[in-house]
Protein backbone atom coordinates (compact mmCIF):
# COMPACT_ATOMS: atom_id res chain seq x y z
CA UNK A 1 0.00 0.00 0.00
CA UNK A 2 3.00 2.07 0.09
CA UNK A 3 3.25 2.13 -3.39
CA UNK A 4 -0.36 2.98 -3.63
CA UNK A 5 0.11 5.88 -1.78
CA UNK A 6 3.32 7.03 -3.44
CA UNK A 7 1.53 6.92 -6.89
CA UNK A 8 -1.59 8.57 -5.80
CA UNK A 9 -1.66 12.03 -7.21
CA UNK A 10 -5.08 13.57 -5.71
CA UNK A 11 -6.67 14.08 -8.99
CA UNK A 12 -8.31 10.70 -8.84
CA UNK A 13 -12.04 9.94 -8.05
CA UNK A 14 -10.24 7.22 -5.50
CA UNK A 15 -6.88 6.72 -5.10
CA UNK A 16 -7.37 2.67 -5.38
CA UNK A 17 -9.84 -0.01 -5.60
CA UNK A 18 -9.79 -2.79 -3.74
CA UNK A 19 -11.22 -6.33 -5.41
CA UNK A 20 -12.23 -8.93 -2.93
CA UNK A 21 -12.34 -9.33 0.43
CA UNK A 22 -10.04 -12.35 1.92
CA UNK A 23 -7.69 -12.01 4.06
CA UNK A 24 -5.43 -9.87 1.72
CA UNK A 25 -8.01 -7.83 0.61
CA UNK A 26 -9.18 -6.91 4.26
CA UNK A 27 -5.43 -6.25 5.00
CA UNK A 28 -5.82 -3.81 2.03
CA UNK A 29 -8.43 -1.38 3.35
CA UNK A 30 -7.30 -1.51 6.69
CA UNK A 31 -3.83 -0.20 5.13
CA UNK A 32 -6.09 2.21 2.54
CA UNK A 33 -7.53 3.53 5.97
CA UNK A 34 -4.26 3.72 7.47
CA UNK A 35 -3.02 5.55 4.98
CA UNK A 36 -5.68 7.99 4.51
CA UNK A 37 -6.05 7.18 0.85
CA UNK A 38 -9.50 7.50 -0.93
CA UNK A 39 -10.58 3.36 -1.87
CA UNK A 40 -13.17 1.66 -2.43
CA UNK A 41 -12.89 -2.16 -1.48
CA UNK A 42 -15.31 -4.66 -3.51
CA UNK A 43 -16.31 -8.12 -2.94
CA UNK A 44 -19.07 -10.49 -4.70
CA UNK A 45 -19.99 -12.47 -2.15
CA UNK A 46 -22.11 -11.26 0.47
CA UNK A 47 -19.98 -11.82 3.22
CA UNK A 48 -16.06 -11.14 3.75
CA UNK A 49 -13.27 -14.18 4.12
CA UNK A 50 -12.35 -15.34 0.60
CA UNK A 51 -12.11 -19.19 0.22
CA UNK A 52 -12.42 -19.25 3.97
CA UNK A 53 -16.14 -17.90 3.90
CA UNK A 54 -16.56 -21.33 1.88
CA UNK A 55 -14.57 -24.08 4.03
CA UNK A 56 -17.50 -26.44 5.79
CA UNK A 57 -18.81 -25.42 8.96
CA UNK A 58 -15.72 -26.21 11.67
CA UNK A 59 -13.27 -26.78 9.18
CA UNK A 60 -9.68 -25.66 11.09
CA UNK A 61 -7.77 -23.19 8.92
CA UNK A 62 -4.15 -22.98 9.48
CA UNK A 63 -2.89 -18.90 9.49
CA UNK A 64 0.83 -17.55 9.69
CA UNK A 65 1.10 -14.14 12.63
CA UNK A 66 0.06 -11.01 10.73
CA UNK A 67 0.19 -7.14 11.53
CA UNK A 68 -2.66 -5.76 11.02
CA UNK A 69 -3.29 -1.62 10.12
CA UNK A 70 -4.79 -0.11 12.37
CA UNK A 71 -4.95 -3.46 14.92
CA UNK A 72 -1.73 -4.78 15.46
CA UNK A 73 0.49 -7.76 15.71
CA UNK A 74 -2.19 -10.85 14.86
CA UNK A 75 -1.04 -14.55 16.13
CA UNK A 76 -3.44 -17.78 15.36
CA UNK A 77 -2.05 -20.51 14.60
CA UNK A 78 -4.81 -23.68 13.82
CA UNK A 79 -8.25 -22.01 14.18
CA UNK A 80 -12.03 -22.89 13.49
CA UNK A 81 -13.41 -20.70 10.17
CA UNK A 82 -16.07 -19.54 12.27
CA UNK A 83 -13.84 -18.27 14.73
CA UNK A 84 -11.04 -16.61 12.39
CA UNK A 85 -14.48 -15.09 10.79
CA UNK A 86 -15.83 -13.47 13.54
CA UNK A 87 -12.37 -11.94 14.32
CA UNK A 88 -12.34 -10.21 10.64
CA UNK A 89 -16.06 -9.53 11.29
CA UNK A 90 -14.59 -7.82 14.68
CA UNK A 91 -12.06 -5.91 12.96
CA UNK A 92 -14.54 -3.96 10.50
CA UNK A 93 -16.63 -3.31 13.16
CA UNK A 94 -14.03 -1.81 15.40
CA UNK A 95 -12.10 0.05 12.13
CA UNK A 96 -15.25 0.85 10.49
CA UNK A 97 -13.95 -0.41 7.30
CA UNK A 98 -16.52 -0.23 4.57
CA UNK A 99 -16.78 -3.32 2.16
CA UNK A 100 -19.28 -2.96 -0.95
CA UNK A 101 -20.56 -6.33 -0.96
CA UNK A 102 -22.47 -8.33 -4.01
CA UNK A 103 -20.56 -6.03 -5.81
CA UNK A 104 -18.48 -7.90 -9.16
CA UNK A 105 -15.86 -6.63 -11.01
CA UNK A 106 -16.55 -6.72 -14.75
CA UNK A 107 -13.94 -4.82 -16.26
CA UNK A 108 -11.33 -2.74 -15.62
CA UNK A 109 -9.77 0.03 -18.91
CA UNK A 110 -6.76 2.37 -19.03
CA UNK A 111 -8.13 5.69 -18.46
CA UNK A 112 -5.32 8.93 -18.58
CA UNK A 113 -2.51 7.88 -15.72
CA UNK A 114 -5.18 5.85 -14.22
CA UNK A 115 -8.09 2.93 -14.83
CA UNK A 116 -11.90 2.67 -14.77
CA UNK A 117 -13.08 0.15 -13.31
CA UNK A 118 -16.33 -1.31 -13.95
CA UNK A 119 -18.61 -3.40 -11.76
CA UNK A 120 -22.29 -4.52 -12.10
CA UNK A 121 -23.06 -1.66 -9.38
CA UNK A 122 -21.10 1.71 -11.56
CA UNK A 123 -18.05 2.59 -12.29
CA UNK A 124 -15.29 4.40 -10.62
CA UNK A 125 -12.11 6.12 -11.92
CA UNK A 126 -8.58 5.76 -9.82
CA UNK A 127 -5.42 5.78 -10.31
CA UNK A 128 -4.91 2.61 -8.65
CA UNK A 129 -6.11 -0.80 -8.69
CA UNK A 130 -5.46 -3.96 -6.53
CA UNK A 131 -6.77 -7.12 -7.24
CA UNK A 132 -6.58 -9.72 -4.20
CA UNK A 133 -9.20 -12.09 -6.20
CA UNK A 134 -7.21 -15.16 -4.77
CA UNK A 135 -7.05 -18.77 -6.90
CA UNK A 136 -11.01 -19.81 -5.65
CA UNK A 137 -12.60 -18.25 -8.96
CA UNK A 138 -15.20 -19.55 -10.26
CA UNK A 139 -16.39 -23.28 -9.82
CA UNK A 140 -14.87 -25.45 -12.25
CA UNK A 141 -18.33 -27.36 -13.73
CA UNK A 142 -18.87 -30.71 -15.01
CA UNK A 143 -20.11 -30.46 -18.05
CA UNK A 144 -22.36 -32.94 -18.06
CA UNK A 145 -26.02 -33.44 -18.69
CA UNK A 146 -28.43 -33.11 -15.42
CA UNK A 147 -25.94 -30.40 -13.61
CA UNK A 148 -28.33 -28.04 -14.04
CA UNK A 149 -30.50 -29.57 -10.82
CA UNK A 150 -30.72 -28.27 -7.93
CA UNK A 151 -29.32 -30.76 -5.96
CA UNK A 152 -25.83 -29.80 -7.83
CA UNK A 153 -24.14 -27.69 -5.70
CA UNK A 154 -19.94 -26.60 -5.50
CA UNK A 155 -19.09 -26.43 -2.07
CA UNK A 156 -19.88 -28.05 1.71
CA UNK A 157 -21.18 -25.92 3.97
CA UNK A 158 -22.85 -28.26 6.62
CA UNK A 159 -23.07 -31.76 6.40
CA UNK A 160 -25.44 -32.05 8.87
CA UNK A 161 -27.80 -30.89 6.10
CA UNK A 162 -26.94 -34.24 4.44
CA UNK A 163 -27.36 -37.16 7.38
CA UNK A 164 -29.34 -39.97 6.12
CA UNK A 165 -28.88 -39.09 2.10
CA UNK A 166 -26.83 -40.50 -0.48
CA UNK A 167 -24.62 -38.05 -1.83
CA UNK A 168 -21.63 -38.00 -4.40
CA UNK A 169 -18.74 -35.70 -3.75
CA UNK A 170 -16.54 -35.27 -7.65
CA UNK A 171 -13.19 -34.32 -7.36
CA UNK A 172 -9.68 -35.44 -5.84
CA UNK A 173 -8.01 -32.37 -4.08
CA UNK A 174 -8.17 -31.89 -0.13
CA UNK A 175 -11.27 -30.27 -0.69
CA UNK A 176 -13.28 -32.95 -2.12
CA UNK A 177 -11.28 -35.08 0.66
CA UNK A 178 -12.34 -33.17 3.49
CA UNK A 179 -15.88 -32.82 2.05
CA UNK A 180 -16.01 -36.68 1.96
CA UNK A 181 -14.96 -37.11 5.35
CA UNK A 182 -17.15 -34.53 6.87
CA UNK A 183 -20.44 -36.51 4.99
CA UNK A 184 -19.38 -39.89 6.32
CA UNK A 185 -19.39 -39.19 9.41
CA UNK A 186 -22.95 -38.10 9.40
CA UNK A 187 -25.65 -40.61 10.65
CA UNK A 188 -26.71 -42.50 7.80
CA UNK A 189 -25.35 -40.94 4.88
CA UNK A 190 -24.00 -43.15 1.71
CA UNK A 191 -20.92 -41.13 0.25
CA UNK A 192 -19.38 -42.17 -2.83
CA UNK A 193 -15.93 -39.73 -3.31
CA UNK A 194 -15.41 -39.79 -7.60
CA UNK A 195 -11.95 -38.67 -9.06
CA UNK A 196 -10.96 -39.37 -12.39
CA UNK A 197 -7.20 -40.16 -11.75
CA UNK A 198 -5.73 -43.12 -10.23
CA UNK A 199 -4.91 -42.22 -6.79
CA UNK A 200 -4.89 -38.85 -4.68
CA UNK A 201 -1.30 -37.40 -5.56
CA UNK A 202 -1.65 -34.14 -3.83
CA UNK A 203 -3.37 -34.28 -0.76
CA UNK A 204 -2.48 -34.11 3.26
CA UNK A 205 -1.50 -37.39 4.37
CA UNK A 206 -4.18 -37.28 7.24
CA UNK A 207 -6.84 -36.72 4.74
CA UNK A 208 -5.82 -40.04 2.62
CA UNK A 209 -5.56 -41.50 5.99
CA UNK A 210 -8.83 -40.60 6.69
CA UNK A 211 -10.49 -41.60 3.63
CA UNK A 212 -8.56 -44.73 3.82
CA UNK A 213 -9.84 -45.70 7.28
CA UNK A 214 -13.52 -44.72 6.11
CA UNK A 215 -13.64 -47.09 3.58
CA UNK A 216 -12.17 -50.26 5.30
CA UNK A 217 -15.08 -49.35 7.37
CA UNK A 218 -17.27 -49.30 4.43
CA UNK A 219 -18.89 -45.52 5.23
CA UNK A 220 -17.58 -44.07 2.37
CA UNK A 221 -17.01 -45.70 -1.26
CA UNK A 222 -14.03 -44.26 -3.42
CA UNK A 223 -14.62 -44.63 -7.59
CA UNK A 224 -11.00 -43.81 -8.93
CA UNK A 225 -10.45 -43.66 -12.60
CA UNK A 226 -14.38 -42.54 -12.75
CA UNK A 227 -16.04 -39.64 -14.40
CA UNK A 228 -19.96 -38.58 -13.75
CA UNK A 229 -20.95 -38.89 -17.01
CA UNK A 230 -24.88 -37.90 -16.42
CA UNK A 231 -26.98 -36.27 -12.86
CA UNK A 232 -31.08 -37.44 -12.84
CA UNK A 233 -32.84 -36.87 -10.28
CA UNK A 234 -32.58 -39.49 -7.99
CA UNK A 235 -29.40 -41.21 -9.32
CA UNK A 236 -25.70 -40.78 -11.34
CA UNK A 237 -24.73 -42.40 -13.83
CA UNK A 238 -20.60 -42.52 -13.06
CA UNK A 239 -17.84 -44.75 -15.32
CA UNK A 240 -15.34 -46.24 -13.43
CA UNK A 241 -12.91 -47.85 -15.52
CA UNK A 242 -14.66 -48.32 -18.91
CA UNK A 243 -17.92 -49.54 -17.38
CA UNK A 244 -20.96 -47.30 -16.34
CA UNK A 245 -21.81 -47.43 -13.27
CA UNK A 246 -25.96 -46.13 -11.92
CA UNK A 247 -26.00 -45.50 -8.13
CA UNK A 248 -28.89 -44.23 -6.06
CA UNK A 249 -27.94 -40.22 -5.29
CA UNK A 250 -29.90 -37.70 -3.54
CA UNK A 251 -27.38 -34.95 -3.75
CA UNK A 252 -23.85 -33.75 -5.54
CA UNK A 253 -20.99 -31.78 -4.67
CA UNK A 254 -18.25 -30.69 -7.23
CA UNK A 255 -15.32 -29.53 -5.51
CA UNK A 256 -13.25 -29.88 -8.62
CA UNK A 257 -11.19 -26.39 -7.78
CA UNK A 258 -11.81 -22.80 -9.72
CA UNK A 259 -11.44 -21.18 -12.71
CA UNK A 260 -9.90 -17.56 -12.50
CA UNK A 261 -11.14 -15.09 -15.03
CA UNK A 262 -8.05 -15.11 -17.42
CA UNK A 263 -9.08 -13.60 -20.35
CA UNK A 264 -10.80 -11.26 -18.58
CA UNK A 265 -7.21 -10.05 -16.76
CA UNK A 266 -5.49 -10.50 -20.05
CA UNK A 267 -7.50 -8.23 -21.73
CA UNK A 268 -6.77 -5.87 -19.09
CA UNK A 269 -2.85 -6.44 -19.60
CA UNK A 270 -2.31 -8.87 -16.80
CA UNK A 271 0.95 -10.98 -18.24
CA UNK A 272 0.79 -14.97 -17.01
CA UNK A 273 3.66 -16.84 -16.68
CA UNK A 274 2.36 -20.65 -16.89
CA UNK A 275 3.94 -23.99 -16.20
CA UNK A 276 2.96 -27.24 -17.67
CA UNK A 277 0.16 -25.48 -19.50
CA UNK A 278 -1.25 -24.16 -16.55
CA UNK A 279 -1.34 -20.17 -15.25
C-alpha cells in the first residue's frame, strides 16, 4: 500500500480499488484507511473471508502471525473458520472499514494515468487498482447433462444438512477429501468420493488417511479412474474404468477447484507466466 500511496496524485475519483475481500483484501483497506487514501474495497460475495467464507462449517484453517493496520500484531495458529471469521467480522466493526458487498468486477480500462473500473453496481475512476481475487474463482463445472438440478451444488457448507442421504462428492483435491470425510461421518449418509485419476497425488497425508480408514469401514465408497458422465434426479450415472456405473444419489458436490477469469485479466494487460500449460 505504500506504493499505492506514493503513486496517488489527488486528482483521482479514489486513489485505489480494492477487489475482494479475503484475508489480503481486508489487509488492504485496513492499510487504505491507514493511509488515509480514498478506496473503495469490492467483494461479490455477500460476506467477507475469501475461500475461507466457503470451508465447511468447523473446518480448522491454518494462518501464519500477521500485523494488522490499524490493529496490530495478529497470532493464530490452527483455528475454526467460524472463529477466524468473527475476528475479521470484529475488525470492520471496530475500524469501520466499509466493504461494498455483491458487488463484481466486470472490467477494468486504461483511463489517462489511471483505470476505470467497472462493476455490475457503476463505475469508478482511480489511479490505482489492486486485485486480491485469490485462486477460488469460479467453480470449475462438469459439463455434463443433469448439472443443471438443484441438488448440484460446488461447495460443503454443513453436512449435517446431508445425514441420512446418499450423496456424491466429484473431485480429488483436499477439498473434495475433506468434504467426503465430513459426509461420512454423518448418521446415515451413503458417500461415494469420484476422481478421475488413479490415486490422490496431492493431498495431506491425514486426509488419505482418513479416507482410507472410512472405507475399510465401508462408510464411504471411493470410484477412482471414474467420471460422472450424467446427474437425474434421484441417481448418477458414473464410469469407473470403462464400465458405467448407476447409483442411487440424492445430492452432488463438485469440488473440482476454480477457474480464474483469465481472459478477462489478459485483456486488461495482466501478463501470465504458466507452467505445464497451466497459469
Amino acid at each position: 500500500m505504500d506504493f499505492i500511496k506514493k503513486r496517488s496524485t489527488g486528482k483521482h475519483e479514489l486513489d485505489v480499488v480494492i477487489v475482494g475481500c479475503g484475508p489480503a483484501g481486508l489487509s488492504a483497506g485496513l492499510a487504505a484507511m491507514h493511509h488515509k487514501l480514498k478506496f473503495r474495497l469490492i467483494e461479490q460475495e455477500d460476506s467477507l473471508g475469501g475461500s475461507v467464507y466457503h470451508y465447511p462449517r468447523q473446518k480448522i484453517a491454518m494462518t501464519a502471525p500477521m500485523e494488522l493496520a490499524l490493529v496490530g500484531k495478529v497470532r493464530f495458529g490452527e483455528v475454526q473458520k467460524e472463529a477466524l471469521l468473527e475476528f475479521w467480522q470484529g475488525v470492520v466493526s471496530q475500524t469501520g472499514l466499509r466493504i461494498s458487498f455483491h458487488e463484481r468486477m466486470e472490467a477494468i480500462e486504461p483511463q489517462g494515468d489511471g483505470f476505470l473500473v467497472k462493476t455490475n453496481r457503476g463505475s469508478y475512476k482511480t489511479r490505482s487498482v489492486l486485485l486480491s481475487i485469490g485462486r477460488r474463482g469460479t467453480p470449475r463445472k462438469l459439463g455434463v447433462p443433469g448439472e443443471e438440478r438443484t441438488k448440484v451444488v460446488y461447495r460443503l457448507i454443513d453436512p449435517a444438512q446431508y445425514a441420512g442421504q446418499s450423496v456424491l462428492v466429484v473431485g480429488g483435491g483436499d477439498s473434495a477429501l475433506e468434504a467426503a470425510i465430513a459426509l461420512a461421518e454423518q448418521p446415515s449418509t451413503e458417500v461415494v468420493l469420484s476422481y478421475r485419476s488413479d490415486a490422490f497425488s496431492r493431498v495431506k497425508a491425514k486426509n488419505r488417511q482418513r479416507v482410507e480408514g472410512l472405507q475399510a469401514e465401508g462408510r464411504l465408497r471411493v470410484l477412482l479412474s471414474s467420471q460422472v458422465r450424467s446427474i437425474h434426479e434421484k441417481t448418477v450415472d458414473i464410469e469407473e474404468r470403462g464400465q458405467v456405473v448407476h447409483l442411487r444419489n440424492d445430492a452432488v458436490i463438485v469440488c473440482a477447484g476454480g477457474e480464474l477469469p483469465t481472459p478477462l485479466l489478459q485483456k486488461m494487460g495482466v501478463q501470465f507466466e504458466t507452467k505445464h500449460g497451466t497459469a
